[in-house]
C-alpha atoms as a PDB file:
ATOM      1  CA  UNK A   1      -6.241  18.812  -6.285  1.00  0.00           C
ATOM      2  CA  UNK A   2      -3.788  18.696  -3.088  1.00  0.00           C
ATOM      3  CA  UNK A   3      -5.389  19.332   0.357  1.00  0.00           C
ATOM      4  CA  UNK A   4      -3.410  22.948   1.217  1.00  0.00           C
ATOM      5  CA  UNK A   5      -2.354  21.365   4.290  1.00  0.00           C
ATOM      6  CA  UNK A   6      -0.497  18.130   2.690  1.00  0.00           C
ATOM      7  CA  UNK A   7       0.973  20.022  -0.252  1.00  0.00           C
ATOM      8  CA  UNK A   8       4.346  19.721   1.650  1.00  0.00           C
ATOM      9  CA  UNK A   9       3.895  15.852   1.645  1.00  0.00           C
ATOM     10  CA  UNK A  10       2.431  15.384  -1.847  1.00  0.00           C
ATOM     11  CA  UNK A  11       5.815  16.882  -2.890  1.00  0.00           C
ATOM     12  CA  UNK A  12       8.458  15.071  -0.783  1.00  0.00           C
ATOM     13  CA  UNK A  13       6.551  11.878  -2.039  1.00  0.00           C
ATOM     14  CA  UNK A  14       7.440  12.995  -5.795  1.00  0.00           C
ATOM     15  CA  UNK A  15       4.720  10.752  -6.983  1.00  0.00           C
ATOM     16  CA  UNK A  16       4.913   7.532  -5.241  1.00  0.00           C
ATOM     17  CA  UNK A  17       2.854   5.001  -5.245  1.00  0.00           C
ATOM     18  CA  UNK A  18       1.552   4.047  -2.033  1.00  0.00           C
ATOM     19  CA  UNK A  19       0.156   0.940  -2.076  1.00  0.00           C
ATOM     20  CA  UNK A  20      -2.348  -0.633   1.419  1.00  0.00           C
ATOM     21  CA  UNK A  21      -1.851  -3.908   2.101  1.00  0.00           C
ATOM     22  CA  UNK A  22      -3.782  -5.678   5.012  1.00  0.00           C
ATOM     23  CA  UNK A  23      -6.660  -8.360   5.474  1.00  0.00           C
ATOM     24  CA  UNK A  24      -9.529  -8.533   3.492  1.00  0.00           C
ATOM     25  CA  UNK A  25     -11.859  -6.332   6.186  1.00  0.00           C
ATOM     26  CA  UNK A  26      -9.185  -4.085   6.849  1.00  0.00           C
ATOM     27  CA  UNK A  27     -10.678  -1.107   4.937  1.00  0.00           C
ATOM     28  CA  UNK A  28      -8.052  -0.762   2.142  1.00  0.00           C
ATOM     29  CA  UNK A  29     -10.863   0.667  -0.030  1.00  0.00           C
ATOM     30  CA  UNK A  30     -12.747   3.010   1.722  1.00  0.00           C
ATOM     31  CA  UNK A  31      -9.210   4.076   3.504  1.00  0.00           C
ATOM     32  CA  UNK A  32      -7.627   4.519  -0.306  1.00  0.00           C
ATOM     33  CA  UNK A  33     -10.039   7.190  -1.376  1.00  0.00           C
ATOM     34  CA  UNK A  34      -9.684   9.956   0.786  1.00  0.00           C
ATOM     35  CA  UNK A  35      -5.940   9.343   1.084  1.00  0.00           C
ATOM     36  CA  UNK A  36      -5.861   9.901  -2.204  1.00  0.00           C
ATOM     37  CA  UNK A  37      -8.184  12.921  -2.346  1.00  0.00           C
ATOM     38  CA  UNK A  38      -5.920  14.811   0.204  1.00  0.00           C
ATOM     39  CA  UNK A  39      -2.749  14.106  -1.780  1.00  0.00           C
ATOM     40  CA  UNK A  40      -4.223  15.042  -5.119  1.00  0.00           C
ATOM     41  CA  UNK A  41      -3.744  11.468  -5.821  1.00  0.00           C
ATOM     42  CA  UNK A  42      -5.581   8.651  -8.042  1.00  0.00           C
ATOM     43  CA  UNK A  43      -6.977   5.883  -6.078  1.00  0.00           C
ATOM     44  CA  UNK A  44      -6.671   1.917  -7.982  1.00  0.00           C
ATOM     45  CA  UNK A  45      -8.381  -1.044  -6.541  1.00  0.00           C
ATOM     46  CA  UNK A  46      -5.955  -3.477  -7.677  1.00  0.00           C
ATOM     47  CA  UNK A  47      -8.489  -6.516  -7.523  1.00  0.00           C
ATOM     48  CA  UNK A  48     -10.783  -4.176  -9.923  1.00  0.00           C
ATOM     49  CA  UNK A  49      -7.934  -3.834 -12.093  1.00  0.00           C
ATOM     50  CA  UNK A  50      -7.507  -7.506 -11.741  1.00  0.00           C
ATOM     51  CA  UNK A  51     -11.209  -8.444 -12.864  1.00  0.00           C
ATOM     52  CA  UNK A  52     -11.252  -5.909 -15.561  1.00  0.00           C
ATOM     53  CA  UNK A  53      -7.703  -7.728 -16.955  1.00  0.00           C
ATOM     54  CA  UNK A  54      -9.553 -11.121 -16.842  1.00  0.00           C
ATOM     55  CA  UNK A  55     -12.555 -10.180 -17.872  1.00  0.00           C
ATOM     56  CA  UNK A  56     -13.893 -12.854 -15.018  1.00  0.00           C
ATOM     57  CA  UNK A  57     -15.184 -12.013 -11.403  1.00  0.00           C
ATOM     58  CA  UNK A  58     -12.566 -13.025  -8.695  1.00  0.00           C
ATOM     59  CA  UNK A  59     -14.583 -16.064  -7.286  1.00  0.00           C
ATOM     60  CA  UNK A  60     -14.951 -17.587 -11.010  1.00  0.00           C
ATOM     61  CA  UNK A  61     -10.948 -16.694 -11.529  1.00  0.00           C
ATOM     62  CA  UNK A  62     -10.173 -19.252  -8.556  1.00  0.00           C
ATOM     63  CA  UNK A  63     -12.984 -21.847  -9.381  1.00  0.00           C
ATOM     64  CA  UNK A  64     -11.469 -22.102 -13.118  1.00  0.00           C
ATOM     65  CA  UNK A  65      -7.373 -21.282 -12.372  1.00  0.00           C
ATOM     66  CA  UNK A  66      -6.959 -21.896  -8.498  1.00  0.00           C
ATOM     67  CA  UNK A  67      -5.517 -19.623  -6.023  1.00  0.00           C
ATOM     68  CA  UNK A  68      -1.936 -20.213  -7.946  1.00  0.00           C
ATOM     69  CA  UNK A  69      -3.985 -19.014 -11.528  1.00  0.00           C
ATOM     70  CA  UNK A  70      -4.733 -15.897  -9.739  1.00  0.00           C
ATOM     71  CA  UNK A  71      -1.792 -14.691  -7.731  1.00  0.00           C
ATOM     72  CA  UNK A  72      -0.201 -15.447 -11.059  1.00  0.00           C
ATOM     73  CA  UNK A  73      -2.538 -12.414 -12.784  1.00  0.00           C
ATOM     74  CA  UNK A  74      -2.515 -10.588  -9.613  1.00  0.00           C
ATOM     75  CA  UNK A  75       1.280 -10.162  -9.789  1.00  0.00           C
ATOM     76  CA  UNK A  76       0.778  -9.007 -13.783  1.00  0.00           C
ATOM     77  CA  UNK A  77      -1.494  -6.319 -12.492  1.00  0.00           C
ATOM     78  CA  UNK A  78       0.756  -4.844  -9.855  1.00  0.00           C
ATOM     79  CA  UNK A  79       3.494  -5.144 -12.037  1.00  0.00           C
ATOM     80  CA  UNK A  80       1.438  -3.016 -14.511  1.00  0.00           C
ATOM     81  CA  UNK A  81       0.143  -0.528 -11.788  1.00  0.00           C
ATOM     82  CA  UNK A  82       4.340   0.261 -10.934  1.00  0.00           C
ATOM     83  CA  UNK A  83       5.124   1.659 -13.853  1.00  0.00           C
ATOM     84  CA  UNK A  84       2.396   4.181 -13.164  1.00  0.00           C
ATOM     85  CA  UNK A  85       3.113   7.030 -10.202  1.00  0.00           C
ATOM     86  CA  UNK A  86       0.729   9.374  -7.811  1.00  0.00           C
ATOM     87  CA  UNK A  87      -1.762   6.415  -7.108  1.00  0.00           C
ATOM     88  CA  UNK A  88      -2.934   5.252  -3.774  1.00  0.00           C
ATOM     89  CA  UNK A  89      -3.215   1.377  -4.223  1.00  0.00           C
ATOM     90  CA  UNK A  90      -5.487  -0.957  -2.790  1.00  0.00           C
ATOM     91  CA  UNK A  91      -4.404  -4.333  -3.167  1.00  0.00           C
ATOM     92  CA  UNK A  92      -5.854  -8.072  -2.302  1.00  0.00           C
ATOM     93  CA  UNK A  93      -5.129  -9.493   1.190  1.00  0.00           C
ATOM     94  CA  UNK A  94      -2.905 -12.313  -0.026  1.00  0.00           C
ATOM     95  CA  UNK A  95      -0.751  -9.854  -2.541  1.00  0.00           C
ATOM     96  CA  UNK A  96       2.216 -10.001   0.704  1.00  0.00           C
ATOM     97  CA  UNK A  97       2.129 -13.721  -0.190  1.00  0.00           C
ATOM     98  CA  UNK A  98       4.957 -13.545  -3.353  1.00  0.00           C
ATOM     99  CA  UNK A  99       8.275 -11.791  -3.343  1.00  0.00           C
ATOM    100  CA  UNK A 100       7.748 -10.584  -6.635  1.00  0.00           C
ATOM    101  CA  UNK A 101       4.760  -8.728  -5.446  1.00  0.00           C
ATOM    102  CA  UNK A 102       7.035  -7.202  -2.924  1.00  0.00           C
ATOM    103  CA  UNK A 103       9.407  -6.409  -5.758  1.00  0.00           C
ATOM    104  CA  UNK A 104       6.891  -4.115  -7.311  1.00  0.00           C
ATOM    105  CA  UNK A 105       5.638  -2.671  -4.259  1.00  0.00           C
ATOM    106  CA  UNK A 106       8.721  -1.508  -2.900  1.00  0.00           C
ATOM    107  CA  UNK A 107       9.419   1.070  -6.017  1.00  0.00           C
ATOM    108  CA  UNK A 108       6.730   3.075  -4.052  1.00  0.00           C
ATOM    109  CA  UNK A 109       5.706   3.221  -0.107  1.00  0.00           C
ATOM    110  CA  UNK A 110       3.677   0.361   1.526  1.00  0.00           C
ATOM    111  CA  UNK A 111       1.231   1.023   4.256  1.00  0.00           C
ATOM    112  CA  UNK A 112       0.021  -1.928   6.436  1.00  0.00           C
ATOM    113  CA  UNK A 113      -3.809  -1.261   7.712  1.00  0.00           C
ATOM    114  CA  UNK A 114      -3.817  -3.508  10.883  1.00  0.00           C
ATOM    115  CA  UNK A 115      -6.574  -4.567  12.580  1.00  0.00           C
ATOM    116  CA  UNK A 116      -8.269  -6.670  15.061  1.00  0.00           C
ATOM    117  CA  UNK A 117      -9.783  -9.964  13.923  1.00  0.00           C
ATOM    118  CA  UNK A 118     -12.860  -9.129  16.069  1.00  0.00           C
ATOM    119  CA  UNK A 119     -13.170  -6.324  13.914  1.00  0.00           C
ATOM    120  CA  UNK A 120     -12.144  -7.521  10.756  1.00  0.00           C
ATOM    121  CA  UNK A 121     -14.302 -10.262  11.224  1.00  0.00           C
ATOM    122  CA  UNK A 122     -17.669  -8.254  12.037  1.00  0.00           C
ATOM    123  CA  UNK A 123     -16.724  -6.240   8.946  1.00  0.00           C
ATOM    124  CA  UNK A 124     -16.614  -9.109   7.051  1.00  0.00           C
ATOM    125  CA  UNK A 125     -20.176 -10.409   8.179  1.00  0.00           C
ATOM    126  CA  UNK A 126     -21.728  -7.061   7.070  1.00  0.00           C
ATOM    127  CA  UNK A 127     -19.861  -6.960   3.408  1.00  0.00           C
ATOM    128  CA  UNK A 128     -21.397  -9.042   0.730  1.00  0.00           C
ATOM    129  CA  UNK A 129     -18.678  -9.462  -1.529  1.00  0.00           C
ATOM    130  CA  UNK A 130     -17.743 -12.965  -2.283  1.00  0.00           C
ATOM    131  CA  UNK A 131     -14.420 -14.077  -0.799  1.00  0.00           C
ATOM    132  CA  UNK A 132     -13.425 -17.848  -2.117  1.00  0.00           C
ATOM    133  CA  UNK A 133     -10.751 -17.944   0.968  1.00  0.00           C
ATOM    134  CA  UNK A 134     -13.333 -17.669   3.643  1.00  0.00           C
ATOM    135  CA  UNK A 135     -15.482 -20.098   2.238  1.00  0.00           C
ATOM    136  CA  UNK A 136     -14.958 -21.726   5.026  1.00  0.00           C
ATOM    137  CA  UNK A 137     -17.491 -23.830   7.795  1.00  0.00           C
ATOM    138  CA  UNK A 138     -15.672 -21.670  10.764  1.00  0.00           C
ATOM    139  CA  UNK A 139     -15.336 -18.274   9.266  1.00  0.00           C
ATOM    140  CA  UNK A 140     -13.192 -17.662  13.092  1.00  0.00           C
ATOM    141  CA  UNK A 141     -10.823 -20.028  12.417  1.00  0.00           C
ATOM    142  CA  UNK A 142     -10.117 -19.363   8.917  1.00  0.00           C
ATOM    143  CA  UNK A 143      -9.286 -15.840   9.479  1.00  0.00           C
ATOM    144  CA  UNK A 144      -7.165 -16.550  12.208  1.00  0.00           C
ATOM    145  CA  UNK A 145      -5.333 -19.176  10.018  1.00  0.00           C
ATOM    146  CA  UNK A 146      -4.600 -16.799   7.535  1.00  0.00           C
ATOM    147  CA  UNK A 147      -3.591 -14.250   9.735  1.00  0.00           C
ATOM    148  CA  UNK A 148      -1.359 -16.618  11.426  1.00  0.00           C
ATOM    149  CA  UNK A 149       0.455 -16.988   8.365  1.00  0.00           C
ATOM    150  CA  UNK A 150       0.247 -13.235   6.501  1.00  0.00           C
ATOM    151  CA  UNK A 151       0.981 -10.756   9.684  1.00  0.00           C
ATOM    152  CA  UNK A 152       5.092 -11.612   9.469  1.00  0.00           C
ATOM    153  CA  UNK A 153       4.725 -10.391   6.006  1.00  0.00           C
ATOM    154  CA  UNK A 154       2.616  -7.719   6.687  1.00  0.00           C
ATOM    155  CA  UNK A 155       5.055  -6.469   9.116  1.00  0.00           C
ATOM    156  CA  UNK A 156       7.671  -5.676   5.842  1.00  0.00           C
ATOM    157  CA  UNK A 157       5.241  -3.033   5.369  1.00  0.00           C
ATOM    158  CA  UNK A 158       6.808   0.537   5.734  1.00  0.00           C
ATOM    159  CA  UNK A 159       4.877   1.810   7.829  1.00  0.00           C
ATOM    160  CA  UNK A 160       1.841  -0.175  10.203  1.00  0.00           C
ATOM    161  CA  UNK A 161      -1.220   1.822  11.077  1.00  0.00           C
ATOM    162  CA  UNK A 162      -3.326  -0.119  14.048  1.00  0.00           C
ATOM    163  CA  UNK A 163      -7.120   0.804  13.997  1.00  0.00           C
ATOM    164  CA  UNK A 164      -7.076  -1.043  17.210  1.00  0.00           C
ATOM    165  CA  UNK A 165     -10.130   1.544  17.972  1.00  0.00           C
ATOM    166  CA  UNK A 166     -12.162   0.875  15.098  1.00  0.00           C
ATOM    167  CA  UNK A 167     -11.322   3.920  13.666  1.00  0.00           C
ATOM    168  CA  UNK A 168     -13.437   5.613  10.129  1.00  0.00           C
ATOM    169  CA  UNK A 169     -11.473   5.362   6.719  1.00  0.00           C
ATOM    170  CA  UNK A 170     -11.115   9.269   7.046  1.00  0.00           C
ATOM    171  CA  UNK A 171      -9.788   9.262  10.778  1.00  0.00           C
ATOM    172  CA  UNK A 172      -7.191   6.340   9.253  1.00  0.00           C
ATOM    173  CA  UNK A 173      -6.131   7.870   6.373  1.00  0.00           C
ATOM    174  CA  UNK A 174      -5.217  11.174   8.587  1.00  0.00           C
ATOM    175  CA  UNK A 175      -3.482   8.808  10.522  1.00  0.00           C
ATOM    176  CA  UNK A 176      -1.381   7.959   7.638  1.00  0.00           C
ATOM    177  CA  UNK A 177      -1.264  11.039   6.635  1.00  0.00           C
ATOM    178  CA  UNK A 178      -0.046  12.262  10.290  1.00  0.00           C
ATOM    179  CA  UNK A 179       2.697   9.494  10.273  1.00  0.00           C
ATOM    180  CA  UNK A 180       4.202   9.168   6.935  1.00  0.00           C
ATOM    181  CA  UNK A 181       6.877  12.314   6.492  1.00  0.00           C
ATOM    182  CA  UNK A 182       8.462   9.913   9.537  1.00  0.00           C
ATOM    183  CA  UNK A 183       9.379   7.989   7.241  1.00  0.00           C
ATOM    184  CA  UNK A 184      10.316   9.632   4.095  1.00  0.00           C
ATOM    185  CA  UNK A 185      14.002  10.558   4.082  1.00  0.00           C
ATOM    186  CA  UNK A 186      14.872  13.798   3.337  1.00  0.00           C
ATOM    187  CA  UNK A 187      16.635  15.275   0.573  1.00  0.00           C
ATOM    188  CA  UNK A 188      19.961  16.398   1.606  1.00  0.00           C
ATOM    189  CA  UNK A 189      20.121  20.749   0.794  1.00  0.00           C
ATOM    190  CA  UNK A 190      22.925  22.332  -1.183  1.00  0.00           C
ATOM    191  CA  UNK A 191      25.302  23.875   1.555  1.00  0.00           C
ATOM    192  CA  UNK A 192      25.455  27.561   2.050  1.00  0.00           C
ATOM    193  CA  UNK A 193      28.753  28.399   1.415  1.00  0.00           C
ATOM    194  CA  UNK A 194      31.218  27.343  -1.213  1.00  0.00           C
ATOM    195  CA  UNK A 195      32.951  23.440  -0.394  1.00  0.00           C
ATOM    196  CA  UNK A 196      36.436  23.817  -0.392  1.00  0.00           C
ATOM    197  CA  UNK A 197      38.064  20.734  -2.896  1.00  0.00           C
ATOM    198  CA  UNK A 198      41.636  19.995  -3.465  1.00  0.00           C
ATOM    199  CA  UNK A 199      42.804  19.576  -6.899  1.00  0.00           C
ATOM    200  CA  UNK A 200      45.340  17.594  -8.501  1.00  0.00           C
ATOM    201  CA  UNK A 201      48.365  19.652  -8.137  1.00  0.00           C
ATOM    202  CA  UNK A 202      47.182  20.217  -4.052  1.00  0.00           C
ATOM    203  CA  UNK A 203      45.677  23.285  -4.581  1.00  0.00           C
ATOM    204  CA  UNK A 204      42.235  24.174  -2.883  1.00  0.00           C
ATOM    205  CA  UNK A 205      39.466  25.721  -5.150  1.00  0.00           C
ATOM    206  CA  UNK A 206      35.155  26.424  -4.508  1.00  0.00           C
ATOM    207  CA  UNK A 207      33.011  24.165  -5.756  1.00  0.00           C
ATOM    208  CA  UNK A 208      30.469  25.108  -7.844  1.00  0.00           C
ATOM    209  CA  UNK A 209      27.896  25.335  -5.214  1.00  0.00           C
END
């Protein structure tokens, strides 16, 4: 059920997708849910979508296929997950990483959750899910690495939210909520009064407006 105060948004979005892209750390998850809640919305982990597809945990997909084995299925899922509409999707940090991803992504609204490696990286330390790309000896440096190479793409994103303040997932998702109608275009109205349109012989009629 739509939030009385975002019913207004819920329909100018007319069932898009909006799908949260970001760093692993960057609260995608707990960020989705009450987005979705307020919008009346369904809320998809992609990477759960993923593993249920597989039938395999993520780390055992990249010991047994490689990182190329599972952007491979990743792209399948979120290719699957587009031809669906009102979801809020979470998807994996590295999903910015193929154009085709992009492809699919763009058919709805994507929302860049940006945040400080300090941050991300203390959020990381505190979350026990297994990550094979920061298996890494300097868990500092890998981020950064990544980051070095994933915030240009990140930036394609629609629209950026910073959590610069180490903001809640329900003080971000108002913030999206606050921020997207600036970016949804607006439908153009039906004009009041009858256009005037010149027919073949010169004449002027009304339209049918």
């Amino acid at each position: 059920m739509v939030a009385t105060e975002h019913q207004g948004l819920a329909r100018r979005l007319q069932g898009l997708n909006l799908y949260l892209v970001g760093m692993m750390g960057s609260g995608k998850s707990a960020v989705g849910r009450p987005l979705a809640e307020a919008l009346g919305y369904r809320f998809i982990d992609a990477d759960q979508v993923l593993e249920a597809a597989a039938g395999r945990p993520i780390p055992r997909i990249f010991a047994a296929d490689g990182e190329e084995g599972f952007r491979e299925l990743e792209t399948s899922v979120l290719g699957q997950i587009s031809g669906w509409h009102s979801l809020v999707v979470a998807t994996g940090g590295g999903a910015v990483t193929r154009p085709q991803n992009w492809g699919h992504m763009h058919q709805g609204v994507v929302i860049w959750l940006d945040a400080p490696e300090p941050l991300l990286l203390s959020r990381l330390s505190h979350d026990p899910t297994p990550r094979p790309l920061m298996a890494a000896a300097d868990p500092a440096e890998r981020l950064a690495a990544l980051m070095a190479t994933r915030r240009p793409l990140y930036a394609q994103a629609d629209l950026r939210i910073s959590q610069a303040g180490g903001q809640g997932p329900e003080a971000v998702a108002a913030m999206i909520l606050r921020d997207l109608p600036s970016i949804l275009r607006e439908r153009p109205s039906a004009p009041e009064d009858p256009v005037l349109l010149r027919d073949g012989d010169g004449a002027l009629t009304h339209s049918l407006n």
